[in-house]
Protein backbone atom coordinates (compact mmCIF):
# COMPACT_ATOMS: atom_id res chain seq x y z
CA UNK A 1 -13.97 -12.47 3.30
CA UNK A 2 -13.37 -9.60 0.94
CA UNK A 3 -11.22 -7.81 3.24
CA UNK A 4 -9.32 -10.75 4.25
CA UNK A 5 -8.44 -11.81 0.82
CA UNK A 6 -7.61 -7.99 0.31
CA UNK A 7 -5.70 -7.88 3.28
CA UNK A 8 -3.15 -10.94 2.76
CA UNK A 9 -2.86 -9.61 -1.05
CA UNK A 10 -1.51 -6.33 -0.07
CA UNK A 11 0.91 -8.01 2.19
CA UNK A 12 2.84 -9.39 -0.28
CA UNK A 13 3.37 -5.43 -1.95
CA UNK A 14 6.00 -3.70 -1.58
CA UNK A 15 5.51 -0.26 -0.30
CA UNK A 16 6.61 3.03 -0.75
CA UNK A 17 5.39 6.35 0.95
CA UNK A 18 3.14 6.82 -1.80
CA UNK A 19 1.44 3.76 -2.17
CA UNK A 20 0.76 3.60 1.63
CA UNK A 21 -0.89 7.03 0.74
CA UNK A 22 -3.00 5.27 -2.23
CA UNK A 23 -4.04 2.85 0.08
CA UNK A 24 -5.19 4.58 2.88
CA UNK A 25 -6.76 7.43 0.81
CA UNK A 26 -8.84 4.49 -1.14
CA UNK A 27 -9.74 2.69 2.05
CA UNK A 28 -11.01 5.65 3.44
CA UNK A 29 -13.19 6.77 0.29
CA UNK A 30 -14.49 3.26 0.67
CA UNK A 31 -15.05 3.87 3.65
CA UNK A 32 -17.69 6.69 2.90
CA UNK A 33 -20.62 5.71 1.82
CA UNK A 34 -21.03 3.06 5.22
CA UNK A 35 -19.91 5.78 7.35
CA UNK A 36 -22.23 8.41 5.68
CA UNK A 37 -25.20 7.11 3.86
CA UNK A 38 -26.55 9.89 2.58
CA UNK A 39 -23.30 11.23 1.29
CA UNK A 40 -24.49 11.07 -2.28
CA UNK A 41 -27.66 11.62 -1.78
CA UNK A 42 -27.78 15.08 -3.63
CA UNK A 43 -25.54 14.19 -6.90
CA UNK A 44 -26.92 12.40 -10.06
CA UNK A 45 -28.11 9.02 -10.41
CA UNK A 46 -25.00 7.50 -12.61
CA UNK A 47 -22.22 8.73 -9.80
CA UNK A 48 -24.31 7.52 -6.72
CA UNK A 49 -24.95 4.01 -9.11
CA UNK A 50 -20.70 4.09 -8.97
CA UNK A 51 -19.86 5.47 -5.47
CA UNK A 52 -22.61 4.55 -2.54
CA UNK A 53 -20.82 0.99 -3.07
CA UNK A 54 -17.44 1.17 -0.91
CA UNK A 55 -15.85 -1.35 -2.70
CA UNK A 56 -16.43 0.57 -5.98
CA UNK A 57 -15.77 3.89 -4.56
CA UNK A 58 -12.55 2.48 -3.04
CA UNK A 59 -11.42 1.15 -6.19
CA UNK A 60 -12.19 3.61 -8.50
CA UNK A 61 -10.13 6.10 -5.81
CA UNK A 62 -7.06 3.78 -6.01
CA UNK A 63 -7.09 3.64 -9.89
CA UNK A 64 -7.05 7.06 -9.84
CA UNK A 65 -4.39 8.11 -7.74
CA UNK A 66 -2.49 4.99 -8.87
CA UNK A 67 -2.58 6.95 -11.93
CA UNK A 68 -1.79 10.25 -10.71
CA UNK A 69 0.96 9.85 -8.15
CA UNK A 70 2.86 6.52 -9.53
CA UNK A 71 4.57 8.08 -12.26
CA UNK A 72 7.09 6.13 -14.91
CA UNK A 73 9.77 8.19 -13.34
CA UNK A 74 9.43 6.81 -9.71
CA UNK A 75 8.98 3.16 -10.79
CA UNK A 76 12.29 3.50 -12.90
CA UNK A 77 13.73 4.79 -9.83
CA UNK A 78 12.72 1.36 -7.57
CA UNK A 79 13.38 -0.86 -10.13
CA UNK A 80 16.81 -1.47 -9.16
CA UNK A 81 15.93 -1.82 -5.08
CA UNK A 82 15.84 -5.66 -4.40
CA UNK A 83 12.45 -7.30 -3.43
CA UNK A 84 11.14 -6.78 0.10
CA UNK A 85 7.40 -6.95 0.93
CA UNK A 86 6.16 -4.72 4.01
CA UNK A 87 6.22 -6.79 6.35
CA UNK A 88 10.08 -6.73 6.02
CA UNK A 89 10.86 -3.30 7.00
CA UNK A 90 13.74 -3.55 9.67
CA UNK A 91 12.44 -2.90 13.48
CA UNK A 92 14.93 -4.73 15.65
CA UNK A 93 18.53 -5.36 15.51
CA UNK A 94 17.40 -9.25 15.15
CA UNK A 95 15.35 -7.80 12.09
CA UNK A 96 18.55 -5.48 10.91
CA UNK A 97 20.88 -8.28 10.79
CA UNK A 98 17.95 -10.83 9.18
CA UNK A 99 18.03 -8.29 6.57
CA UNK A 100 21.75 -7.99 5.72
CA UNK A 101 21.37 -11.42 4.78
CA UNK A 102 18.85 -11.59 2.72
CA UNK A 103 20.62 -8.79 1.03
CA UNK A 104 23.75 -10.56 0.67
CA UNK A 105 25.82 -7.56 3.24
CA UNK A 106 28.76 -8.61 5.06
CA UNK A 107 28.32 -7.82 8.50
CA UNK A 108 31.32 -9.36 10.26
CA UNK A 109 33.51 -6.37 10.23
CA UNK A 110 30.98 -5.04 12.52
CA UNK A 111 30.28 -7.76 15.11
CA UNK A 112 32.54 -7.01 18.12
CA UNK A 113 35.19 -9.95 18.53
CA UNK A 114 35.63 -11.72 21.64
């Protein structure tokens, strides 16, 4: 249930190399402590209290890199790219043209005339 509700959240995000990498570094953190059980076995109580959850360990990775790669600099630089969620990244020519319009681009010029 977690994941699912995770899952349809993130789909509405939109994407850029480095949150994909914030994502899939956190998932995999959270990932940890099922994979590897005793992972933490040998550090002190407080950080094993934290981490041997995966949903802790997961989020606690993402606020950190969050913090460390998303800089002020980059999110002035995609504040001016319109609104597209990941799931609208062009993969067809059906896809290209659907996105076009949502942009607002004239394609005519470039649709061969019969």
């Amino acid at each position: 249930m977690v994941a699912a509700s995770g899952v349809r959240a993130l789909s509405k995000v939109r994407f850029n190399n480095t949150d994909i990498l914030v994502v899939a570094v956190s998932v995999g953190i959270g990932l940890l402590p099922t994979v590897s059980p005793a992972l933490y076995a040998d550090f002190p109580t407080w950080f094993r209290i934290i981490l041997n959850s995966g949903i802790s360990a997961g989020a606690v990775a993402a606020i950190l890199l969050n913090q460390l790669l998303n800089s002020e600099k980059l999110q002035a630089e995609l504040a001016g790219e319109p609104e597209l969620a990941a799931h609208d990244a062009v993969r067809s020519p059906a896809a290209d043209a659907s996105m076009h319009r949502h942009l607002g681009i004239d394609t005519s010029a470039l649709t061969p005339q019969h």
